[in-house]
Protein backbone atom coordinates (compact mmCIF):
# COMPACT_ATOMS: atom_id res chain seq x y z
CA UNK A 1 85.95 104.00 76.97
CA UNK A 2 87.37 107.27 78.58
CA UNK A 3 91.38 107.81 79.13
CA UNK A 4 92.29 110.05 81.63
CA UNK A 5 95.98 111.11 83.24
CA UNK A 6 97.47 113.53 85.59
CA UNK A 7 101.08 114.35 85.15
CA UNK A 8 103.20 115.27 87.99
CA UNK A 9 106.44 116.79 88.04
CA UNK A 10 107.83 119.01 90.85
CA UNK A 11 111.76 120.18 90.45
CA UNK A 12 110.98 122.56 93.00
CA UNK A 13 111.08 122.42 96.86
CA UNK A 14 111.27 125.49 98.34
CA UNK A 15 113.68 125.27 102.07
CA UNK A 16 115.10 121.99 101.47
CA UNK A 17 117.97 122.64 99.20
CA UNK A 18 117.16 119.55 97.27
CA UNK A 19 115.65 120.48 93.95
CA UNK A 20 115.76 118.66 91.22
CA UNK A 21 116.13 119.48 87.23
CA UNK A 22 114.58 116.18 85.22
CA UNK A 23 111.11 116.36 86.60
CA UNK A 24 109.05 118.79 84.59
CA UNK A 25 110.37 117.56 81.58
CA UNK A 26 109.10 114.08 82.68
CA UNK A 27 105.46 115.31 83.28
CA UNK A 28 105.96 116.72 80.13
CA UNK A 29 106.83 113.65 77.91
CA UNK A 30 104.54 111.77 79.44
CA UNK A 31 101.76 114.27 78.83
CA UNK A 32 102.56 115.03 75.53
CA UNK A 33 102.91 110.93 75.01
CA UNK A 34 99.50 110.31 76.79
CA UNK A 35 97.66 112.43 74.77
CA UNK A 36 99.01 111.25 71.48
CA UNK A 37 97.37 107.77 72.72
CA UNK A 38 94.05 109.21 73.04
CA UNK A 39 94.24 110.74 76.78
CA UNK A 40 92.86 113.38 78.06
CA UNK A 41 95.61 115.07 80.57
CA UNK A 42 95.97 117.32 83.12
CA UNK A 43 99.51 118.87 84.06
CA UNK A 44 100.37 119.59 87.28
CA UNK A 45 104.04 121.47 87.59
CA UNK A 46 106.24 122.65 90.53
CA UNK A 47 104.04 125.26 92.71
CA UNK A 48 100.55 123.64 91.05
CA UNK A 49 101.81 120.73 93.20
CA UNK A 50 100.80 121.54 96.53
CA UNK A 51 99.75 118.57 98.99
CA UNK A 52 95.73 120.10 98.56
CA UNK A 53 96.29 119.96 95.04
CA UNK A 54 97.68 116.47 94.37
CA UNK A 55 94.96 114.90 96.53
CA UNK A 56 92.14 116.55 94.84
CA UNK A 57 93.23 116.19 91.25
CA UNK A 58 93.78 112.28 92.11
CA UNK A 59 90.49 112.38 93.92
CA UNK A 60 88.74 114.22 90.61
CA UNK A 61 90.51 111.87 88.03
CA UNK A 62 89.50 108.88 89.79
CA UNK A 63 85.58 110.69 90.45
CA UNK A 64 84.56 110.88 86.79
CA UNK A 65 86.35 107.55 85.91
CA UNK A 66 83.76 104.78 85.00
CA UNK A 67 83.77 100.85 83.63
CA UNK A 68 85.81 100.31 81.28
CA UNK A 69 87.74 103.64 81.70
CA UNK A 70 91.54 103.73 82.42
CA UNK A 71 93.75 106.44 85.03
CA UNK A 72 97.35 106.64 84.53
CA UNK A 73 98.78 108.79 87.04
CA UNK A 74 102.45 109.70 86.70
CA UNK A 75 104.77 111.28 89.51
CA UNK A 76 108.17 112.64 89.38
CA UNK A 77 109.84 114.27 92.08
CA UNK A 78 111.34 113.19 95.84
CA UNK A 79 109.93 110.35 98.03
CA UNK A 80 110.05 110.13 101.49
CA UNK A 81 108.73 108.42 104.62
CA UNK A 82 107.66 108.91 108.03
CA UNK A 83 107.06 106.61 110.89
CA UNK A 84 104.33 104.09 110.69
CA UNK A 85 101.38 105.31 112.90
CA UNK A 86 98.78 102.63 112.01
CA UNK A 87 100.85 99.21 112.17
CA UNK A 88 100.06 98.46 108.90
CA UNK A 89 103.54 99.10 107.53
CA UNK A 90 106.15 95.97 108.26
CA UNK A 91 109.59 98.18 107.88
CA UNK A 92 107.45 100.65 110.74
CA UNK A 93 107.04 103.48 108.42
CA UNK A 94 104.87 104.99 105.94
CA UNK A 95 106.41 106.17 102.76
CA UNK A 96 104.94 108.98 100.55
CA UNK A 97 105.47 111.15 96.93
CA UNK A 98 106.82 114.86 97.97
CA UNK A 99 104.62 117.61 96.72
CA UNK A 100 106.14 121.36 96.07
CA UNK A 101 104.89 122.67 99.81
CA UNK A 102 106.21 119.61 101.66
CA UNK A 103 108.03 122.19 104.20
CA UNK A 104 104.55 122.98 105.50
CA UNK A 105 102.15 120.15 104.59
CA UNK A 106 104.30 117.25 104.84
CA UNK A 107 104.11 114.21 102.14
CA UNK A 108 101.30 112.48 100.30
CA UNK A 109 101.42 109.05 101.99
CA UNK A 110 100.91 105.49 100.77
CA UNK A 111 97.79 105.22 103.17
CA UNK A 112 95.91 108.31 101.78
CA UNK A 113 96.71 107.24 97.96
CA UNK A 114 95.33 103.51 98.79
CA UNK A 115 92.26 105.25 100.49
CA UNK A 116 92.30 107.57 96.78
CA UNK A 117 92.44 104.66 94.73
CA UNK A 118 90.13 102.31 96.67
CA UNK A 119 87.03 105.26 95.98
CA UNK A 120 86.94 104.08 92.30
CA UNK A 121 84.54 102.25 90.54
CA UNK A 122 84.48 98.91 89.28
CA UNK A 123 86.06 97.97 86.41
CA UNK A 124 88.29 101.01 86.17
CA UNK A 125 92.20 100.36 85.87
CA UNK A 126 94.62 102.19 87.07
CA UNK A 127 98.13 102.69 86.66
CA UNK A 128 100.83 105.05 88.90
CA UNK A 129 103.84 105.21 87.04
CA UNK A 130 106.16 106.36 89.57
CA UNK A 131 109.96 108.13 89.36
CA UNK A 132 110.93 108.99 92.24
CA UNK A 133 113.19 107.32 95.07
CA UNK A 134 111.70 103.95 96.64
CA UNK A 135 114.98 103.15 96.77
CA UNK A 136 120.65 95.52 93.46
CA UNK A 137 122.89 96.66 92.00
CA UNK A 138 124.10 95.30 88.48
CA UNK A 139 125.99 96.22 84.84
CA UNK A 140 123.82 95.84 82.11
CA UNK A 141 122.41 98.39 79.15
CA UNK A 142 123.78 101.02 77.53
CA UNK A 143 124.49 104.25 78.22
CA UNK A 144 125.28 106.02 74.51
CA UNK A 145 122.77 109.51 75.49
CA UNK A 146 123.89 109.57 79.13
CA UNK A 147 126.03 112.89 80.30
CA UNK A 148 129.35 111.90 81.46
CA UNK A 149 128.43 114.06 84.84
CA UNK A 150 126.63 112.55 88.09
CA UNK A 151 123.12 111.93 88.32
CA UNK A 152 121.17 113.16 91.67
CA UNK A 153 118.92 110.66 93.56
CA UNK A 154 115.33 111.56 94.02
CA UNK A 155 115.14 111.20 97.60
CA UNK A 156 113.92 113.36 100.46
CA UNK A 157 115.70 112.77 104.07
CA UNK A 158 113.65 114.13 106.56
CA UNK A 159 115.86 116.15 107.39
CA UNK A 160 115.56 118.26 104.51
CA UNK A 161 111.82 118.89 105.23
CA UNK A 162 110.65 117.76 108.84
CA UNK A 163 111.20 119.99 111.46
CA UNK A 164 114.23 119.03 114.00
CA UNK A 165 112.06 118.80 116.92
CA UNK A 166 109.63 116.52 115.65
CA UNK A 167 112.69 114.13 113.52
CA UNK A 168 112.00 110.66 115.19
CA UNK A 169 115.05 109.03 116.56
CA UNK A 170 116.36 106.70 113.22
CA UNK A 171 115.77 109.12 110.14
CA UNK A 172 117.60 106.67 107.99
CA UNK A 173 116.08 106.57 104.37
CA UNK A 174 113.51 103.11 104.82
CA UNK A 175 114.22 99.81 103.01
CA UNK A 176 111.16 99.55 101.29
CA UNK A 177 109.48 102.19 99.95
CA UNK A 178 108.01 99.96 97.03
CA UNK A 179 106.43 97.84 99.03
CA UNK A 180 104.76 100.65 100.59
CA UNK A 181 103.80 102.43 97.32
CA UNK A 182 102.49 98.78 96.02
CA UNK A 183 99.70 98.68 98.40
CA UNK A 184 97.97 101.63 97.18
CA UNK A 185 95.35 99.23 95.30
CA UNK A 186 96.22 99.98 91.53
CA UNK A 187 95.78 97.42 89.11
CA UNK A 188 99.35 98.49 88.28
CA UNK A 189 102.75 100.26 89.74
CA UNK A 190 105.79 101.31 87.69
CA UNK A 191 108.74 102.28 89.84
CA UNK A 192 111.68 103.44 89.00
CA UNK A 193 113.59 101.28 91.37
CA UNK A 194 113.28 98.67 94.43
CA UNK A 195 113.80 98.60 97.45
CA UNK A 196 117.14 99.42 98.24
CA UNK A 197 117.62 102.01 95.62
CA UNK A 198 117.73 105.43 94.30
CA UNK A 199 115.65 106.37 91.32
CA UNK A 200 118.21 109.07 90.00
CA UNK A 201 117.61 112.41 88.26
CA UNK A 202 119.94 113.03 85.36
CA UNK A 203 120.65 114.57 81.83
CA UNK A 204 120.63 112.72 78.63
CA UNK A 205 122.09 114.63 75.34
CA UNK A 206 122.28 117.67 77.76
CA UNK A 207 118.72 117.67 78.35
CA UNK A 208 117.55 116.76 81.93
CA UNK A 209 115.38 113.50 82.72
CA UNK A 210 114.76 111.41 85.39
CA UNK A 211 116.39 107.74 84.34
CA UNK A 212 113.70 105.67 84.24
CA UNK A 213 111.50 107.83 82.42
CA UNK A 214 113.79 108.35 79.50
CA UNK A 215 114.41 104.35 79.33
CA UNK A 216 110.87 104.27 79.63
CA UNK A 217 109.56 106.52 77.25
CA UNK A 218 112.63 105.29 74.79
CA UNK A 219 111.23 101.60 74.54
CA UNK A 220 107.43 102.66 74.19
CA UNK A 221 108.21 104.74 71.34
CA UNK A 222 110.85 102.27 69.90
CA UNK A 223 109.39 98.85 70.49
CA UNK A 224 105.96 99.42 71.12
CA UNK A 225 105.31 96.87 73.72
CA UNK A 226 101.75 95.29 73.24
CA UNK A 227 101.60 94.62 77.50
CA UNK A 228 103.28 96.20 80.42
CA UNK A 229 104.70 93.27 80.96
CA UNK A 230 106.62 93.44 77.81
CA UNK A 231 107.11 97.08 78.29
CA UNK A 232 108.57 96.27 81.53
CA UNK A 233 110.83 93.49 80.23
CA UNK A 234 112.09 96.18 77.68
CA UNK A 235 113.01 98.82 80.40
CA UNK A 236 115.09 96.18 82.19
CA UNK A 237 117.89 95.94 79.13
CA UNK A 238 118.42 99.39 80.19
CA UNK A 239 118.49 99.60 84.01
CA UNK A 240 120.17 98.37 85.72
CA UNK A 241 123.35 99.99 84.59
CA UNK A 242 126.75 100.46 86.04
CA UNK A 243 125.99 104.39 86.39
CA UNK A 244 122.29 103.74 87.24
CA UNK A 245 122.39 101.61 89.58
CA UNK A 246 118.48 101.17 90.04
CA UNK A 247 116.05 98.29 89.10
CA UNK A 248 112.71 99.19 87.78
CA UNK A 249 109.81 97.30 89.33
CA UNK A 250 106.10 96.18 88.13
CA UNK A 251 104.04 96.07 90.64
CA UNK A 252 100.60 93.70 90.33
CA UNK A 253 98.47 91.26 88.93
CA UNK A 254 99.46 88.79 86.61
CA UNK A 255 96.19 89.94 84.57
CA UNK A 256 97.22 93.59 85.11
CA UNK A 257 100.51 93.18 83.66
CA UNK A 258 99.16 91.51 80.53
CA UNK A 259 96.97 94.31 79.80
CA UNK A 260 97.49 95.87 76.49
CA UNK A 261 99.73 99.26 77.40
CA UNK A 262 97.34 102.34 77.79
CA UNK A 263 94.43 100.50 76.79
């Protein structure tokens, strides 16, 4: 059966004074962790990131993928939104992952991903993995690698990227960005965090990561989870903490989830 994975990261976005420093060394864990489980992976970093070029590489992946075969797709950078213009959306707006030219091309929406994932063939499973902002709140975890200084949250206002004329009356950052992002018809979503949260971007033994692909990464390697489910479960004793205030979420079937991890 064929493995196959695109890694994004994207720390910079050019005009918006909102770069980021955790993000390539996220698509590069999870590369270099994908391929030691058998995948074959594709990188896609900062100004390879372009709206054209996210679409088509997800479009490609998916292509070639047949029964039996599994995607894992993995994104860090901003999220956004923008107004709803198909009614689809309950919250009224349509939330997206923020590729390198966003300035000029705008986001990659939920709608466009689901129509992505929906081209695939049956049997093929696929998982997004997910670190960016979908934006509780509670103590739990520990914190022993985390630098003492303040993460930054991995969200996009639209503000920072839309221009003013065209800024729709309530630019407020939505209230449920995973719910938007779940719809996109994988067997599986990781998020970094729910609704009403940031997924922040941070530095751990001086080296920059985004938080919940550190705690991810950490408990895959550590306690080798046999399904997402208990992957996910492991996750959770690390976020949320009281200086990472975010709740990872897992996104899908109850089948999905009891899939063996990468398998």
């Amino acid at each position: 059966m064929g493995k196959y994975a695109l890694c994004i990261g994207i720390n910079d976005y050019p005009g918006t004074d909102s770069d980021l420093a955790g993000c390539l060394n996220d698509a590069d864990d999870w590369a270099a962790e994908l391929r030691q489980r058998g995948f074959d992976v594709r990188l896609m970093l900062d100004g390879e990131a372009t709206l054209a070029a996210m679409r088509e590489a997800m479009a490609a992946l998916i292509r070639q993928a047949k029964k039996g075969d599994t995607v894992v797709i993995t994104y860090s950078g901003h999220g956004t939104w923008v107004p709803d213009s198909s009614g689809d959306e309950p919250d009224g707006r349509d939330e997206g992952l923020c590729p390198h030219d966003i300035e000029q091309a705008g986001p990659l929406l939920d709608d466009e991903i689901r129509r992505l994932f929906s081209a695939r063939a049956a049997g093929v499973r696929i998982l997004l993995i997910s670190d960016s902002c979908h934006s509780g709140s509670v103590t739990r975890g520990r914190e022993d690698d985390l630098d003492a200084d303040a993460p930054r949250a991995r969200f996009l206002p639209l503000e920072a990227w839309m221009p003013r004329g065209e800024l729709p009356a309530a630019s407020a950052r939505p209230a449920r960005l995973v719910v938007g992002l779940a719809r996109v018809g994988s067997d599986l979503l990781l998020a970094g965090c729910q609704d009403s949260e940031y997924s922040w971007d941070t530095r751990f033994r001086g080296r920059p990561n985004g938080a919940f692909t550190y705690y991810a990464l950490k408990t895959l390697r550590e306690r080798n989870p046999a399904t997402y489910e208990a992957w996910f479960k492991a996750i959770r004793e690390y976020l949320p903490s009281s200086r990472l205030p975010q709740s990872p979420q897992i996104l899908g079937s109850g089948v999905a989830r009891r899939f063996h991890v990468f398998e």
